[in-house]
N, C-alpha and C. Protein backbone atom coordinates (compact mmCIF):
# COMPACT_ATOMS: atom_id res chain seq x y z
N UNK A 1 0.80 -1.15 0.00
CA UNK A 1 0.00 0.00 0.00
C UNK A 1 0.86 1.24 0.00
N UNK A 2 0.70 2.07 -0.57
CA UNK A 2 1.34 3.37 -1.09
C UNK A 2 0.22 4.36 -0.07
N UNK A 3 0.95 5.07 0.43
CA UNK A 3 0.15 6.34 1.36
C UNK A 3 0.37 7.43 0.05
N UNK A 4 -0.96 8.09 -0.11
CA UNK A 4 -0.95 9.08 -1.40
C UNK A 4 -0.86 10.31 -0.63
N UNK A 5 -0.10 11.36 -0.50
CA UNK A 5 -0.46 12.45 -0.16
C UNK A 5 -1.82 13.56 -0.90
N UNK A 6 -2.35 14.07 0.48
CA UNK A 6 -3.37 15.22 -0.39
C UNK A 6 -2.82 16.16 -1.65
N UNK A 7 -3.35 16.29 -2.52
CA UNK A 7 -3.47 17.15 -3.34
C UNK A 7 -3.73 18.66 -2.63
N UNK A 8 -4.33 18.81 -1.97
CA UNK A 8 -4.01 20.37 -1.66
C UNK A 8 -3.85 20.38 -0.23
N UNK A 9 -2.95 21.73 -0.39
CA UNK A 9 -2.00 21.59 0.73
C UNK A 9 -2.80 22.26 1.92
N UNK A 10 -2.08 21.84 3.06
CA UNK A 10 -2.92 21.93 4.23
C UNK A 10 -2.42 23.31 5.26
N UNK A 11 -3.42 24.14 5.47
CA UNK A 11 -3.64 25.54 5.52
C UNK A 11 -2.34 26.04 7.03
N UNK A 12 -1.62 25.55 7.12
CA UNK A 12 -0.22 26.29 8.23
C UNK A 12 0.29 27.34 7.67
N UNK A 13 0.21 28.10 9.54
CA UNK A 13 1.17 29.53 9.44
C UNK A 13 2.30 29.21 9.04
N UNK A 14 3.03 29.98 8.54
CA UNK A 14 4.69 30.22 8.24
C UNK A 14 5.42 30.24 9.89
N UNK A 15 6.39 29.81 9.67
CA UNK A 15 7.66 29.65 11.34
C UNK A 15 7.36 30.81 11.11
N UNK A 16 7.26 31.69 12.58
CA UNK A 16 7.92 32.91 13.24
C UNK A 16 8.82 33.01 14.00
N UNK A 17 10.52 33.42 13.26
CA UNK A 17 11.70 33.13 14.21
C UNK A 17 11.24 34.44 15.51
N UNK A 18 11.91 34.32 16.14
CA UNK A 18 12.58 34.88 17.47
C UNK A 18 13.15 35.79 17.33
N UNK A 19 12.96 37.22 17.23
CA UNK A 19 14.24 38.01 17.57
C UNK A 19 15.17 37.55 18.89
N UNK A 20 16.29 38.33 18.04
CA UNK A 20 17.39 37.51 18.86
C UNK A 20 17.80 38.43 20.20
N UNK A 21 18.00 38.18 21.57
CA UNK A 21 17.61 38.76 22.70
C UNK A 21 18.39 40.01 22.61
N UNK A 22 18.15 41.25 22.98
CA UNK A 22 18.81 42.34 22.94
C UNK A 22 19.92 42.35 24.10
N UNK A 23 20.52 42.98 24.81
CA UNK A 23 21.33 43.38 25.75
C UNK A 23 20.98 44.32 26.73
N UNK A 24 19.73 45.11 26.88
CA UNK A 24 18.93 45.64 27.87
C UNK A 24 17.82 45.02 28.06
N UNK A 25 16.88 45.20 29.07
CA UNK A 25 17.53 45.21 30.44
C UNK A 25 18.71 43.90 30.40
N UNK A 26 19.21 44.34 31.57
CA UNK A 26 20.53 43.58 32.22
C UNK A 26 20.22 42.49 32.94
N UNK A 27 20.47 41.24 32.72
CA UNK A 27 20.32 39.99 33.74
C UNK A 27 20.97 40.18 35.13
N UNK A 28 19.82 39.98 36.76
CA UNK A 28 20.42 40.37 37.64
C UNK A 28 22.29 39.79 37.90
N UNK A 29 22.56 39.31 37.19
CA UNK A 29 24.07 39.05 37.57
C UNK A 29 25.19 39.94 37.11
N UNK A 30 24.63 40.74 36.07
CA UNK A 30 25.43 41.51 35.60
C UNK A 30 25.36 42.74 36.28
N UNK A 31 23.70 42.74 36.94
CA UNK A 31 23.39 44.23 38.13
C UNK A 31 24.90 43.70 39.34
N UNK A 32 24.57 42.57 39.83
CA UNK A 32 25.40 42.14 40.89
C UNK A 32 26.88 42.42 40.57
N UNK A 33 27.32 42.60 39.20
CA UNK A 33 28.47 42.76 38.95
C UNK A 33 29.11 44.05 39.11
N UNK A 34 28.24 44.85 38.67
CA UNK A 34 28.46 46.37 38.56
C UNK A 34 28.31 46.90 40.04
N UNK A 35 27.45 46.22 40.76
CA UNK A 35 27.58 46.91 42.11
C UNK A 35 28.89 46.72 42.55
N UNK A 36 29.20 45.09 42.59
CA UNK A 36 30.47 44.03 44.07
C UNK A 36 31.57 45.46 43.02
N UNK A 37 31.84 45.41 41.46
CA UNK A 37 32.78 46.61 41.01
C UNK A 37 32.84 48.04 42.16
N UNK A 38 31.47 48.52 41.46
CA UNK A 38 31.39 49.54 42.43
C UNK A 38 32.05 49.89 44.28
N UNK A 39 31.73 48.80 44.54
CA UNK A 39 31.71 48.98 46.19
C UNK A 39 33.28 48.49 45.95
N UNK A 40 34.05 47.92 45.43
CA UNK A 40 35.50 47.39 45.53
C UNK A 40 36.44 48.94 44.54
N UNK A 41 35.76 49.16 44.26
CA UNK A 41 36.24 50.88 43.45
C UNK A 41 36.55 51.99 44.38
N UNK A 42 35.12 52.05 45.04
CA UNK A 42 35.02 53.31 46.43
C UNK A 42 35.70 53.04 47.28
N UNK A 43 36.27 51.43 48.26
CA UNK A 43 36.94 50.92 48.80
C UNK A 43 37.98 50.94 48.54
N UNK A 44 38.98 51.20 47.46
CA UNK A 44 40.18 51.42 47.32
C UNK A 44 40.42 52.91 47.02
N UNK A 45 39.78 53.59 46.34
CA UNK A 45 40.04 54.90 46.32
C UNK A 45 39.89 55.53 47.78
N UNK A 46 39.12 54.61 48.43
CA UNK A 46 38.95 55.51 50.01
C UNK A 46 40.14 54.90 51.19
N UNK A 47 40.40 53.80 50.64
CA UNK A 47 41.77 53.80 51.54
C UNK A 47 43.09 54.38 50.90
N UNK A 48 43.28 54.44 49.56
CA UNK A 48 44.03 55.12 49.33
C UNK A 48 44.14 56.36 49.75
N UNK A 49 43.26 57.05 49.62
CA UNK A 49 43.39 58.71 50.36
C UNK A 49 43.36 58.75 51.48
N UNK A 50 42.80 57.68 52.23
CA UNK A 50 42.90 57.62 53.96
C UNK A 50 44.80 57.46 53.82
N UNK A 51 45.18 56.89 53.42
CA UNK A 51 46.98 56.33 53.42
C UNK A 51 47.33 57.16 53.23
N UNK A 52 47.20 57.94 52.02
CA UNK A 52 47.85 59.27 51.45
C UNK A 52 47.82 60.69 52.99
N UNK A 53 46.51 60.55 53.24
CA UNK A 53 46.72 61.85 53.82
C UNK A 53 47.41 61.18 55.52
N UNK A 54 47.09 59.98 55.85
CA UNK A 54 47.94 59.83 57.48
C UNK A 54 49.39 59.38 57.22
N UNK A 55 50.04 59.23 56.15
CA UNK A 55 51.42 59.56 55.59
C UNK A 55 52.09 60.88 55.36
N UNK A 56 51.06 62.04 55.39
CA UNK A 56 51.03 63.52 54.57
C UNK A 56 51.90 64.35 55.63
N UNK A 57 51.97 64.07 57.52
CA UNK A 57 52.93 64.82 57.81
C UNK A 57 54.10 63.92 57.79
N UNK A 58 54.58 63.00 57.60
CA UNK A 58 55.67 61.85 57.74
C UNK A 58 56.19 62.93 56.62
N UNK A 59 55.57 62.53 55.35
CA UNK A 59 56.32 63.00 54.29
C UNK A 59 56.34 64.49 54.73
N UNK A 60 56.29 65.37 54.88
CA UNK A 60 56.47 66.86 55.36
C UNK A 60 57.37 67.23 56.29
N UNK A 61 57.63 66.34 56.70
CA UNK A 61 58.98 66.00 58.02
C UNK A 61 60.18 65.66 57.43
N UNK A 62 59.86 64.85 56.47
CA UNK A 62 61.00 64.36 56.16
C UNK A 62 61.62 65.03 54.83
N UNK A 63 60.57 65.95 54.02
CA UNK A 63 60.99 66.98 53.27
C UNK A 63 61.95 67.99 53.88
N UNK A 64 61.41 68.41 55.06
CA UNK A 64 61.65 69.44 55.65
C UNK A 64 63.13 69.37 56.36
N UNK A 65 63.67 68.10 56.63
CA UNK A 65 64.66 67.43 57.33
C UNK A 65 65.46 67.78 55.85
N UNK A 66 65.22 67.36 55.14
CA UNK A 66 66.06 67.19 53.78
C UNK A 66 66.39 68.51 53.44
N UNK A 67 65.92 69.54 53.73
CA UNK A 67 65.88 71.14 52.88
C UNK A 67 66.75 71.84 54.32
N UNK A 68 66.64 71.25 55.35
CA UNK A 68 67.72 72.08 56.26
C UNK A 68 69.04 71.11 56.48
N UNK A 69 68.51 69.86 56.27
CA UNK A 69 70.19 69.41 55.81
C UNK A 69 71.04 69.05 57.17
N UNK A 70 72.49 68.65 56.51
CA UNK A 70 73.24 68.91 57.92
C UNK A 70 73.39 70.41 58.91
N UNK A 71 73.64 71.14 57.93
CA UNK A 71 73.52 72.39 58.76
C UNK A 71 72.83 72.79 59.81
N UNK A 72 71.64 72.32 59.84
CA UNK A 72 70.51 72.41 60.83
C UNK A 72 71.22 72.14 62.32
N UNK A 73 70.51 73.58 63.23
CA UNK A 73 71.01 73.36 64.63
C UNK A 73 70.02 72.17 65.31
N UNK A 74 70.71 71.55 66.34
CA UNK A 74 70.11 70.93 66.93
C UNK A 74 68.56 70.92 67.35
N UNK A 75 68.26 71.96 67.57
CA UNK A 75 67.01 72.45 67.91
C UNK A 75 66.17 72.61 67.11
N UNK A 76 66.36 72.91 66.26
CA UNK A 76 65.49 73.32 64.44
C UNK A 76 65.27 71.74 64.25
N UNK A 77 65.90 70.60 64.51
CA UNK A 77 65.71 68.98 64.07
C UNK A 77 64.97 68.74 65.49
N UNK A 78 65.17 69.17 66.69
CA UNK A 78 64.31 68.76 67.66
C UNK A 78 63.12 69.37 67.48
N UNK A 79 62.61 70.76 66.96
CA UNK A 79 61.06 71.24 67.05
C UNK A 79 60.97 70.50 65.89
N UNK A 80 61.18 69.62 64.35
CA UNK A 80 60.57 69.23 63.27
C UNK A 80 60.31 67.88 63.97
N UNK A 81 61.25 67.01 65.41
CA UNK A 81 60.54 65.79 65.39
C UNK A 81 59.27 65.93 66.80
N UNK A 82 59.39 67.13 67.40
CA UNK A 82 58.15 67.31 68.42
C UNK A 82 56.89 67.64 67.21
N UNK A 83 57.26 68.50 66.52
CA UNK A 83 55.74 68.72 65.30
C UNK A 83 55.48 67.28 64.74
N UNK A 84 56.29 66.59 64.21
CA UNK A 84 55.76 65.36 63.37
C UNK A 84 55.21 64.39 64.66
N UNK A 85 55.74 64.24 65.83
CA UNK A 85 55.18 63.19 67.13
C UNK A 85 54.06 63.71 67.09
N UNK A 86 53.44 65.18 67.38
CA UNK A 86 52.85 65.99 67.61
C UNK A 86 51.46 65.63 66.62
N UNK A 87 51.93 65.19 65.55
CA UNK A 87 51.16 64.77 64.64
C UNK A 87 50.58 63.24 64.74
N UNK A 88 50.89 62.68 65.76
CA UNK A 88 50.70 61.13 65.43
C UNK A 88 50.51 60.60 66.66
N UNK A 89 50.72 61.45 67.66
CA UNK A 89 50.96 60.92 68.87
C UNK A 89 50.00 61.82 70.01
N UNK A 90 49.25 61.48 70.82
CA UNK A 90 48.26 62.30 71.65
C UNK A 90 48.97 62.93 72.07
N UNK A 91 48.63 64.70 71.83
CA UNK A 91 49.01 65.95 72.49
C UNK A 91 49.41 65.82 74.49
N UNK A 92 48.66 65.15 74.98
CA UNK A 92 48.83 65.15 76.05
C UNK A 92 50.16 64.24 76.71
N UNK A 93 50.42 62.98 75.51
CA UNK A 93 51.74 62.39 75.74
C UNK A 93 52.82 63.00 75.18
N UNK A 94 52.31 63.85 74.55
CA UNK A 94 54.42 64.29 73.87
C UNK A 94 54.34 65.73 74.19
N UNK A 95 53.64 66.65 74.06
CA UNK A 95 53.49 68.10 74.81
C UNK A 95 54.39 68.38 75.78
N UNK A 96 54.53 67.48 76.91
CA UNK A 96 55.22 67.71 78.35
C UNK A 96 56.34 66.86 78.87
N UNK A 97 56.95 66.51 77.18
CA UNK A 97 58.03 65.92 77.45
C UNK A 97 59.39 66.59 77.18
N UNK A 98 60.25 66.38 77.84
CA UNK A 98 61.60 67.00 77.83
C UNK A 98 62.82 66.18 78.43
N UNK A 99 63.95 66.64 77.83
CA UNK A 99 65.41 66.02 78.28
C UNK A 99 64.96 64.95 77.79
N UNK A 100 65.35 63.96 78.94
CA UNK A 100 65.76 62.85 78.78
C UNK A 100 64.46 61.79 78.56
N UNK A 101 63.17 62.22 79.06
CA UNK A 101 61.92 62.05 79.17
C UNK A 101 61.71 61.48 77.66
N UNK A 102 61.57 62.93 76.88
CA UNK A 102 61.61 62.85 75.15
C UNK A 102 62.60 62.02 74.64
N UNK A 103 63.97 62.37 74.50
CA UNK A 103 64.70 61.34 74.12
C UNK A 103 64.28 59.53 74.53
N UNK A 104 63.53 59.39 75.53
CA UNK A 104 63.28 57.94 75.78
C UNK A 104 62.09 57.99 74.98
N UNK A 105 61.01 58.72 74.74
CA UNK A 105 59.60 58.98 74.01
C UNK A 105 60.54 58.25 72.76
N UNK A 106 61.26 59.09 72.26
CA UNK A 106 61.73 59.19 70.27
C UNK A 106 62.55 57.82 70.34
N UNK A 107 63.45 56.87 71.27
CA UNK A 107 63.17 55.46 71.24
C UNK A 107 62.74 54.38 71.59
N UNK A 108 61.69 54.64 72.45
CA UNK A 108 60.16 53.87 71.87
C UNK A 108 60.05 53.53 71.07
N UNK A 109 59.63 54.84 70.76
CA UNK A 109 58.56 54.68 69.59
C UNK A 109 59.23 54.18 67.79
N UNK A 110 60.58 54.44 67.89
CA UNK A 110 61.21 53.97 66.91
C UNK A 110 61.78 52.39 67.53
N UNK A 111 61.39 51.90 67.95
CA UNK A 111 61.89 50.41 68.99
C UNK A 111 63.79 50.42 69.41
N UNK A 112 63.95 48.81 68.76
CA UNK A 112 64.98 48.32 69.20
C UNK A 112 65.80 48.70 68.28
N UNK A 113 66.12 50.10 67.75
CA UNK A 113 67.01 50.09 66.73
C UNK A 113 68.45 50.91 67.64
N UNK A 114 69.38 51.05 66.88
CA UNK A 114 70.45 51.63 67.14
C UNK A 114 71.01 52.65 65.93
N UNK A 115 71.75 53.39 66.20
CA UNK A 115 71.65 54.34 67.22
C UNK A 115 70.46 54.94 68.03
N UNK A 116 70.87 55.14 69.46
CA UNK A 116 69.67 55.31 69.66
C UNK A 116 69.65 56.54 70.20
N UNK A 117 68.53 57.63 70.54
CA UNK A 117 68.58 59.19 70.90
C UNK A 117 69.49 59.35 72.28
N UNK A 118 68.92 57.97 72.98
CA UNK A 118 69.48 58.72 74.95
C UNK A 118 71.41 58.19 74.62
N UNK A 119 71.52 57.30 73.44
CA UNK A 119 73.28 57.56 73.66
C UNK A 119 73.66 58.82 73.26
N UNK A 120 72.91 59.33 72.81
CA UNK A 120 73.11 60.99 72.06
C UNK A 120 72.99 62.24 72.92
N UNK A 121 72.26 61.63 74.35
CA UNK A 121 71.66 62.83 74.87
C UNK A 121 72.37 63.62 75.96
N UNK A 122 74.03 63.22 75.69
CA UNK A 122 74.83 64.84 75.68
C UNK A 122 75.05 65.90 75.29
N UNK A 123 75.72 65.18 73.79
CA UNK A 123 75.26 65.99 72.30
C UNK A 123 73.76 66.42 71.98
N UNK A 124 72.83 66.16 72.39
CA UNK A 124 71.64 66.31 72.08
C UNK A 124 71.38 67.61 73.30
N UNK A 125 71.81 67.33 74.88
CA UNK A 125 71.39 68.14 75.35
C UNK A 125 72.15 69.53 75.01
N UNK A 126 73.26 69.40 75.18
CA UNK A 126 74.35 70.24 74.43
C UNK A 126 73.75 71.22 73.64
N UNK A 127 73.52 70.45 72.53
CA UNK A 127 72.85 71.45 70.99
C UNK A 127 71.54 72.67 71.72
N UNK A 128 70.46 71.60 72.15
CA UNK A 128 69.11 72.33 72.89
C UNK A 128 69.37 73.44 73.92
N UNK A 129 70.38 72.88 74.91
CA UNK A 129 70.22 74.15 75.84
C UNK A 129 71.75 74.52 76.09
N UNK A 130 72.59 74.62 75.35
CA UNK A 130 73.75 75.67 76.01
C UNK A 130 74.11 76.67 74.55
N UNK A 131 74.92 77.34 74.93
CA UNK A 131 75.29 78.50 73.89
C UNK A 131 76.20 78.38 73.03
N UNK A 132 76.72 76.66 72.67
CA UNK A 132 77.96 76.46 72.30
C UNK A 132 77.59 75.91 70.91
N UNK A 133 77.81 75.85 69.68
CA UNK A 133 77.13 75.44 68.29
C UNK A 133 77.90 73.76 68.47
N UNK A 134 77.23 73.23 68.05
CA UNK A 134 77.62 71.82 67.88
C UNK A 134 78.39 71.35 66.72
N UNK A 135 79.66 70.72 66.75
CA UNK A 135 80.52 70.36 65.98
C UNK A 135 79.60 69.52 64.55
N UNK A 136 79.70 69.65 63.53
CA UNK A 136 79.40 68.69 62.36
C UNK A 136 79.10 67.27 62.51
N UNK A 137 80.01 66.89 63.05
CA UNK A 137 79.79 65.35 63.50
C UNK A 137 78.60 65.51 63.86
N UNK A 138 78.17 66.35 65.01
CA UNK A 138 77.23 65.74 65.94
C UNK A 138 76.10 66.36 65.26
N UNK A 139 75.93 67.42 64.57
CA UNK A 139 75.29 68.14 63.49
C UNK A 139 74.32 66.48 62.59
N UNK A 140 75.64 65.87 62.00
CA UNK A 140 74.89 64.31 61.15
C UNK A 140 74.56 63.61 61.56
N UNK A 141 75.11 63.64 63.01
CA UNK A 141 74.65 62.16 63.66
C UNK A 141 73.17 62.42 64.34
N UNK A 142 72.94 63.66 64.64
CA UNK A 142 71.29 64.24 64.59
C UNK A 142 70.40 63.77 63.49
N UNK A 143 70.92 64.57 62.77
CA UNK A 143 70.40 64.23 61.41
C UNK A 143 70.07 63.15 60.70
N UNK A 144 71.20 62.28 61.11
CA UNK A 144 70.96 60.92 60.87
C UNK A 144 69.91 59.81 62.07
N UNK A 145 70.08 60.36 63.13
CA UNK A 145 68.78 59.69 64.30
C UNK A 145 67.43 60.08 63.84
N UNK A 146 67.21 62.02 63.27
CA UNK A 146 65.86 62.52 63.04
C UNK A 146 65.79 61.32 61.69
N UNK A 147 66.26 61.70 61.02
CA UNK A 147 65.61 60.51 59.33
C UNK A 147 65.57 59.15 59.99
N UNK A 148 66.29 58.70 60.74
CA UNK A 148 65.80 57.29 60.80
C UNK A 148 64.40 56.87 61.78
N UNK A 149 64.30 58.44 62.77
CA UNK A 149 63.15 58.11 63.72
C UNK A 149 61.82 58.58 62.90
N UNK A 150 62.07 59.59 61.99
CA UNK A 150 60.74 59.85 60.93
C UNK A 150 60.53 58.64 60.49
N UNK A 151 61.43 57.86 59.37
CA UNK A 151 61.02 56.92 58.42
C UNK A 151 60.49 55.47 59.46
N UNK A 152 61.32 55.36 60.64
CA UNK A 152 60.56 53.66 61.18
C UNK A 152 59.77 54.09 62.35
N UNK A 153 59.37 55.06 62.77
CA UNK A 153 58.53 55.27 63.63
C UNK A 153 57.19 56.28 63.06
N UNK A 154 57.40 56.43 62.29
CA UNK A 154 55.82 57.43 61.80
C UNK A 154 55.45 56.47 60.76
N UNK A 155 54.03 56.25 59.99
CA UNK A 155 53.11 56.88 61.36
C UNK A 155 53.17 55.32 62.41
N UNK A 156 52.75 56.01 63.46
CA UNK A 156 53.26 54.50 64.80
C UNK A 156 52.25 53.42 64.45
N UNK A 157 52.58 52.62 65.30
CA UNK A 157 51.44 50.99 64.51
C UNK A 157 50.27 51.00 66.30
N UNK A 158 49.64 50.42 65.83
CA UNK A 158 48.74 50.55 66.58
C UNK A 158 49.09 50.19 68.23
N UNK A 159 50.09 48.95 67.94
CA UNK A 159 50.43 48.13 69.50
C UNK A 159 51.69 49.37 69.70
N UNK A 160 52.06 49.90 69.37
CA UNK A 160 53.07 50.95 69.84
C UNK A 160 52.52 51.99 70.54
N UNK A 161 51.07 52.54 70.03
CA UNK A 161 50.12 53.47 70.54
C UNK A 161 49.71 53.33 71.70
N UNK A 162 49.15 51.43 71.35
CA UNK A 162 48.48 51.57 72.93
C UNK A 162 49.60 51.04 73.92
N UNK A 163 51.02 50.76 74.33
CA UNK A 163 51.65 50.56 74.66
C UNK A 163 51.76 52.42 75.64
N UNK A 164 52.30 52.68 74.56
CA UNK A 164 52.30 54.33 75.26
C UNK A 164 50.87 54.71 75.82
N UNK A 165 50.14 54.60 75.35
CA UNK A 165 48.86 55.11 75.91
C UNK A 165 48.62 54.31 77.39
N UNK A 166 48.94 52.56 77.48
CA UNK A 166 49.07 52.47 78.86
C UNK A 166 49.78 52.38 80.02
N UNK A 167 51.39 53.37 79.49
CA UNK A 167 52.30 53.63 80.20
C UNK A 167 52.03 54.52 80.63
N UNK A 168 51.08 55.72 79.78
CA UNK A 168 50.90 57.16 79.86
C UNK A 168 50.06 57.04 80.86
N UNK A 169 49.00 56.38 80.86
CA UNK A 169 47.83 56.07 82.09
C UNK A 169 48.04 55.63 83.01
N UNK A 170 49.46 54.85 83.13
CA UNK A 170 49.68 54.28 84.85
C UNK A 170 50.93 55.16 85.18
N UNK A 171 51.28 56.16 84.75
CA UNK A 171 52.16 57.10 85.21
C UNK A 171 51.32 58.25 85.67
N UNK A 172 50.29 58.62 85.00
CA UNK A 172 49.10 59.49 85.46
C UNK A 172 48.60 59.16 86.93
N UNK A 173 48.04 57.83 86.97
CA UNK A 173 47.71 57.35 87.83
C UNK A 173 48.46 56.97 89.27
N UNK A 174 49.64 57.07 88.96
CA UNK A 174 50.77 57.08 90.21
C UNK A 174 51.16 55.87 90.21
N UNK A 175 51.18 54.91 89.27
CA UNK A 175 51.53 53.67 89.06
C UNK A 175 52.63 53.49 87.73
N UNK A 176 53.78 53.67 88.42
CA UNK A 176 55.02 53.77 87.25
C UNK A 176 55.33 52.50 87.09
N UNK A 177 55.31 52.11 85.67
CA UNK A 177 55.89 50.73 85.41
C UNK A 177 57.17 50.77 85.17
């Protein structure tokens, strides 16, 4: 048996393709994309400028160290490292320090390094309070303690802060450690 097909043809629509999907709106994953971007964008531009500006007197100190040079009297390198402490360090802990007090403050806070300020603090007191100009040597070897206490002690790390902050509070308190 032979199947005959009809003679006239049988009444169907034509295919209607699909346009093909556009690119707006946005599938939520690509929303999700542009935000997690977003929020990882603002997050680095905002710690970057947080870094930039609590670096901003370090670097200003240490410009400033550089433009007076060796020449610089003793004292002109002692008020640039009370302004930069001054900057980083609670007013109420470095304000009312002096002699030998400060010199132990400035190696602290720069730790276990060497040279350190209190082997200096003949020459150091020398320069600050008598009328006599300080020889060259002792002129660099300033110079050379201020740059090394700017660059490893500013800005201070947090356990250095509160270290001082609870030496500062049990010396307040009448409890000297």
């Amino acid at each position: 048996m032979t199947a005959s097909l009809p003679s006239t043809p049988i009444p169907l629509e034509d295919i209607q393709l699909v346009d093909t999907p556009g690119w707006w709106p946005l599938a939520w994953g690509w929303w999700l994309l542009f935000a997690v971007s977003v929020i990882v964008i603002s997050l680095t531009i905002f710690w970057y400028l947080k870094h930039k500006k609590h670096g901003q007197a370090k670097r200003e100190a240490l410009k400033r160290l550089a433009e007076i040079g060796n020449n610089a009297e003793i004292a002109a390198i002692n008020t640039l490292l009370r302004q930069a402490a001054l900057s980083y360090f609670p007013r109420d802990l470095v304000a009312g320090l002096s002699g030998a007090e400060w010199l132990s403050f400035l190696d602290e806070t720069q730790g276990n390094k060497t040279p350190s300020f209190s082997d200096a603090a003949p020459s150091w007191q020398k320069g600050l309070f008598s009328g006599q100009a300080s020889s060259p040597d002792e002129l660099g070897h300033a110079n050379t303690l201020a740059r090394n206490w700017l660059t490893q002690a500013l800005p201070p790390k947090s356990k250095t802060l509160r270290k001082l902050a609870l030496k500062h509070a049990s010396v307040r308190d009448g409890n000297h450690v």
